[in-house]
Structures are given as structure tokens and as C-alpha cells.
C-alpha atoms as a PDB file:
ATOM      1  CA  UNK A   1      46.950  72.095  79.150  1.00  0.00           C
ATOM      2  CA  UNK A   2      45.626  75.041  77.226  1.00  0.00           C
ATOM      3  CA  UNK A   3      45.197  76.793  80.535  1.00  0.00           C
ATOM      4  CA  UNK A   4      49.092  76.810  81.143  1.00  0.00           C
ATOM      5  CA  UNK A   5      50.055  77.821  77.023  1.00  0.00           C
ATOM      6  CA  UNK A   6      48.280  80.560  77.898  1.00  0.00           C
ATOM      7  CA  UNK A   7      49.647  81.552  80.815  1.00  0.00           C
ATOM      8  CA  UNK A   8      53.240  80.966  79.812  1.00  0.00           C
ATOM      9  CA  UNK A   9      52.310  82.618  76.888  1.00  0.00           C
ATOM     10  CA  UNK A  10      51.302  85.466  79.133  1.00  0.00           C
ATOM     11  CA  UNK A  11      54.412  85.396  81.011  1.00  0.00           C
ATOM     12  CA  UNK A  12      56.824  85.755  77.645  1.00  0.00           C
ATOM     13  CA  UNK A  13      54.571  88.595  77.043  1.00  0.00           C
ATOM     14  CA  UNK A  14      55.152  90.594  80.129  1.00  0.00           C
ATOM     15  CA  UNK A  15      59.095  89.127  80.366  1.00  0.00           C
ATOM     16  CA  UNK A  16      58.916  90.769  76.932  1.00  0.00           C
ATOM     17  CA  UNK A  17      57.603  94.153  78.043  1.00  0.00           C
ATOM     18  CA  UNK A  18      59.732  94.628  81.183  1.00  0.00           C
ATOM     19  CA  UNK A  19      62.774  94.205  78.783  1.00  0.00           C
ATOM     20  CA  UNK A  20      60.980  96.732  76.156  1.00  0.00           C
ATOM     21  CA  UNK A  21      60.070  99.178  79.124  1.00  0.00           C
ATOM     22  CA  UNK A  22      63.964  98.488  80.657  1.00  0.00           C
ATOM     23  CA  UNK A  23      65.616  99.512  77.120  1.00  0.00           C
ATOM     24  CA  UNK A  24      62.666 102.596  77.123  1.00  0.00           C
ATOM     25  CA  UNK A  25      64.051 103.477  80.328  1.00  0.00           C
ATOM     26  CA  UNK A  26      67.979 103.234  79.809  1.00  0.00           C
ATOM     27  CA  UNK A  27      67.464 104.405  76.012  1.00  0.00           C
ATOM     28  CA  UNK A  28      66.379 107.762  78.012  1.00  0.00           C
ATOM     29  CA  UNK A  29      68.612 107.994  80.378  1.00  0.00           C
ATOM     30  CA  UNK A  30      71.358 107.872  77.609  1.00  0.00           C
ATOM     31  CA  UNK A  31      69.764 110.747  75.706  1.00  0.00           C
ATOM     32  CA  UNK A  32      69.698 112.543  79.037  1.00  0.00           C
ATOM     33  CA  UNK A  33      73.398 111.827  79.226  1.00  0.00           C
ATOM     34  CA  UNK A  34      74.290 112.921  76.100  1.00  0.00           C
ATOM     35  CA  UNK A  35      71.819 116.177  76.403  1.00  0.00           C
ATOM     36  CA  UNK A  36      74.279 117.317  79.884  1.00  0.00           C
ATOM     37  CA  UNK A  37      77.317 116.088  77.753  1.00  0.00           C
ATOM     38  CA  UNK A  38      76.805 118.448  74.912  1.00  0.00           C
ATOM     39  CA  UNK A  39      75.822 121.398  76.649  1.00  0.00           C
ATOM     40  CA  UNK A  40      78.989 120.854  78.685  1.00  0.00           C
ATOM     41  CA  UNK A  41      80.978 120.976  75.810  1.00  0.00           C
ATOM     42  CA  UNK A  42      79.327 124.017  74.813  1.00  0.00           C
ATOM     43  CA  UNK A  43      79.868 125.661  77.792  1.00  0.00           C
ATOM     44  CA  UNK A  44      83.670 124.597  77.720  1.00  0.00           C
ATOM     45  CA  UNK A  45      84.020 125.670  74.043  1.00  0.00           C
ATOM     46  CA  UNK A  46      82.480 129.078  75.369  1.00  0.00           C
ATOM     47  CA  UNK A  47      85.159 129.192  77.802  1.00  0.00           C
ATOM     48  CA  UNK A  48      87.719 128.654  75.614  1.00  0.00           C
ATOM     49  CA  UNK A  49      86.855 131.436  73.459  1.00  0.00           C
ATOM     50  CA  UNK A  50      86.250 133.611  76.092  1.00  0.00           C
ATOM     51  CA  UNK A  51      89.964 132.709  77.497  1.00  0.00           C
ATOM     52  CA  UNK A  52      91.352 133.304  74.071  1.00  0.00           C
ATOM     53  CA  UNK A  53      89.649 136.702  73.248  1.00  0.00           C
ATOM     54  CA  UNK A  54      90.681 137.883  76.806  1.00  0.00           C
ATOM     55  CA  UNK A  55      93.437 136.640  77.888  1.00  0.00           C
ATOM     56  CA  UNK A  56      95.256 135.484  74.527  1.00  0.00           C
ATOM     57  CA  UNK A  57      95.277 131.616  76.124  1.00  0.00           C
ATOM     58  CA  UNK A  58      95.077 128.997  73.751  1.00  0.00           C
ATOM     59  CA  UNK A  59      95.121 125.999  76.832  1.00  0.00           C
ATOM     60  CA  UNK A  60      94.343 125.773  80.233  1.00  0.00           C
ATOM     61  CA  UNK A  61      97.706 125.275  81.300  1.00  0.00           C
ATOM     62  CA  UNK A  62      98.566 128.539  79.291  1.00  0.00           C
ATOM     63  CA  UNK A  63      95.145 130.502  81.159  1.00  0.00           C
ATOM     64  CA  UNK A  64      96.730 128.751  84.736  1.00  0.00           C
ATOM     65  CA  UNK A  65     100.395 130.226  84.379  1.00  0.00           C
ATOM     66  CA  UNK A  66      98.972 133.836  83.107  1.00  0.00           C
ATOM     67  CA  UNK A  67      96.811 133.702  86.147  1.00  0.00           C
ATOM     68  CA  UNK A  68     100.007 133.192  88.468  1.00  0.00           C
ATOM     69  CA  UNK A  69     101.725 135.440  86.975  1.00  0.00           C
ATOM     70  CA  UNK A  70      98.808 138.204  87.789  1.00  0.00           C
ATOM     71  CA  UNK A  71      98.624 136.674  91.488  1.00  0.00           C
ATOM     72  CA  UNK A  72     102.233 137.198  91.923  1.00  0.00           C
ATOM     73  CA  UNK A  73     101.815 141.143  90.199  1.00  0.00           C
ATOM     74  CA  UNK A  74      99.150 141.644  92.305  1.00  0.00           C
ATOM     75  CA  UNK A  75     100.898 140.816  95.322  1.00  0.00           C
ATOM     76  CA  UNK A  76     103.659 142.681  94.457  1.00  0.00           C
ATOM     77  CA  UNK A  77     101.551 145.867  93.869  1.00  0.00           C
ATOM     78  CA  UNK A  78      99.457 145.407  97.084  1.00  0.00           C
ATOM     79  CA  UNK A  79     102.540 145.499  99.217  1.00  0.00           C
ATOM     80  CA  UNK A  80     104.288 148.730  97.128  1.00  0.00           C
ATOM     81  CA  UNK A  81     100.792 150.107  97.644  1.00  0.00           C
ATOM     82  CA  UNK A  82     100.694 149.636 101.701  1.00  0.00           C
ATOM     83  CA  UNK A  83     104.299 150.638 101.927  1.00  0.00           C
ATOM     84  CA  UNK A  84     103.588 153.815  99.808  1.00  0.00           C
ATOM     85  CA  UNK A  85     100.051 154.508 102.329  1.00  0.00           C
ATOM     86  CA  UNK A  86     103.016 153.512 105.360  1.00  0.00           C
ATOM     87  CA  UNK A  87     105.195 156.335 104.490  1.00  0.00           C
ATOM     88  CA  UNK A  88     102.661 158.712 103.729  1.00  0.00           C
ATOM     89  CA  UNK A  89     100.928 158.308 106.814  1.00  0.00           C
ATOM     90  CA  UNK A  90     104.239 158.552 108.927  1.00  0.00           C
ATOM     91  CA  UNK A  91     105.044 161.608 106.939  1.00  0.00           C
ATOM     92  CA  UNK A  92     101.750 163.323 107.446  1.00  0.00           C
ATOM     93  CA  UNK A  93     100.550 162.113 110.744  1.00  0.00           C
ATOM     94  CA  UNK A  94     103.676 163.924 112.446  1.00  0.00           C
ATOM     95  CA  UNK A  95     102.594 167.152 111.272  1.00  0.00           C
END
């Protein structure tokens, strides 16, 4: 009889330190979590100051339609740019 209070005594102990070294485990990988969480949000914050001193953007969606707008000058540009090299070389290769 004392043999097996002792042993289930033993077993509530170990029951009791698998839950201890469980919480120990997740109560790390939570700290972890929140570690990679802030320096996210100091990276975004970065980013966000960055995009303001730059660029004048407040938002992303403000930052996303400046940056179409730029696609669509640079586009522009590139093609006045290879029509302007066009006529010079057909006005300089003849002669």
C-alpha cells in the first residue's frame, strides 16, 4: 500500500512537471512571438517615416497611387526618349 502512495505520488509529481516544463516551453515561444512582432512594427513604423519624409505619403494606399503615377511618367519619358534617339539616328546615320 505505501509502495503505490508513493508511486502515484511520483506520478502527480512528474504529471506536474511536464505541465510546468509545457507552460516553460509555450511561455517562450510567446515571448519569441512578441520579440518578431515588435521589431516588425518597428520596421513598419520606419517605413512609414521613411515614406513620409520622401515621398510626402501619409498611407500605403497614398505611397501605391504616387508610385503609379511615376510608372506611368516613366513610361511616358522612356518612349519620348527612344523616339527622340529614333530621329536622331535617322537624321545622322544618312549623312
Amino acid at each position: 500500500m505505501v509502495i503505490v502512495k508513493e508511486r502515484a505520488y511520483i506520478l502527480k509529481k512528474e504529471i506536474k512537471m511536464s505541465k510546468v516544463n509545457k507552460y516553460l516551453e509555450l511561455k517562450k515561444k510567446t515571448e519569441e512571438a512578441q520579440q518578431k512582432a515588435d521589431k516588425a512594427a518597428g520596421a513598419l513604423s520606419q517605413v512609414m517615416k521613411q515614406l513620409k519624409t520622401e515621398f510626402d505619403c501619409s498611407t500605403l494606399q497614398e505611397a501605391e497611387k504616387q508610385l503609379k503615377q511615376l510608372q506611368k511618367q516613366e513610361k511616358k519619358l522612356t518612349q519620348e526618349f527612344d523616339q527622340a534617339i529614333e530621329t536622331y539616328e535617322e537624321k545622322w546615320e544618312s549623312e
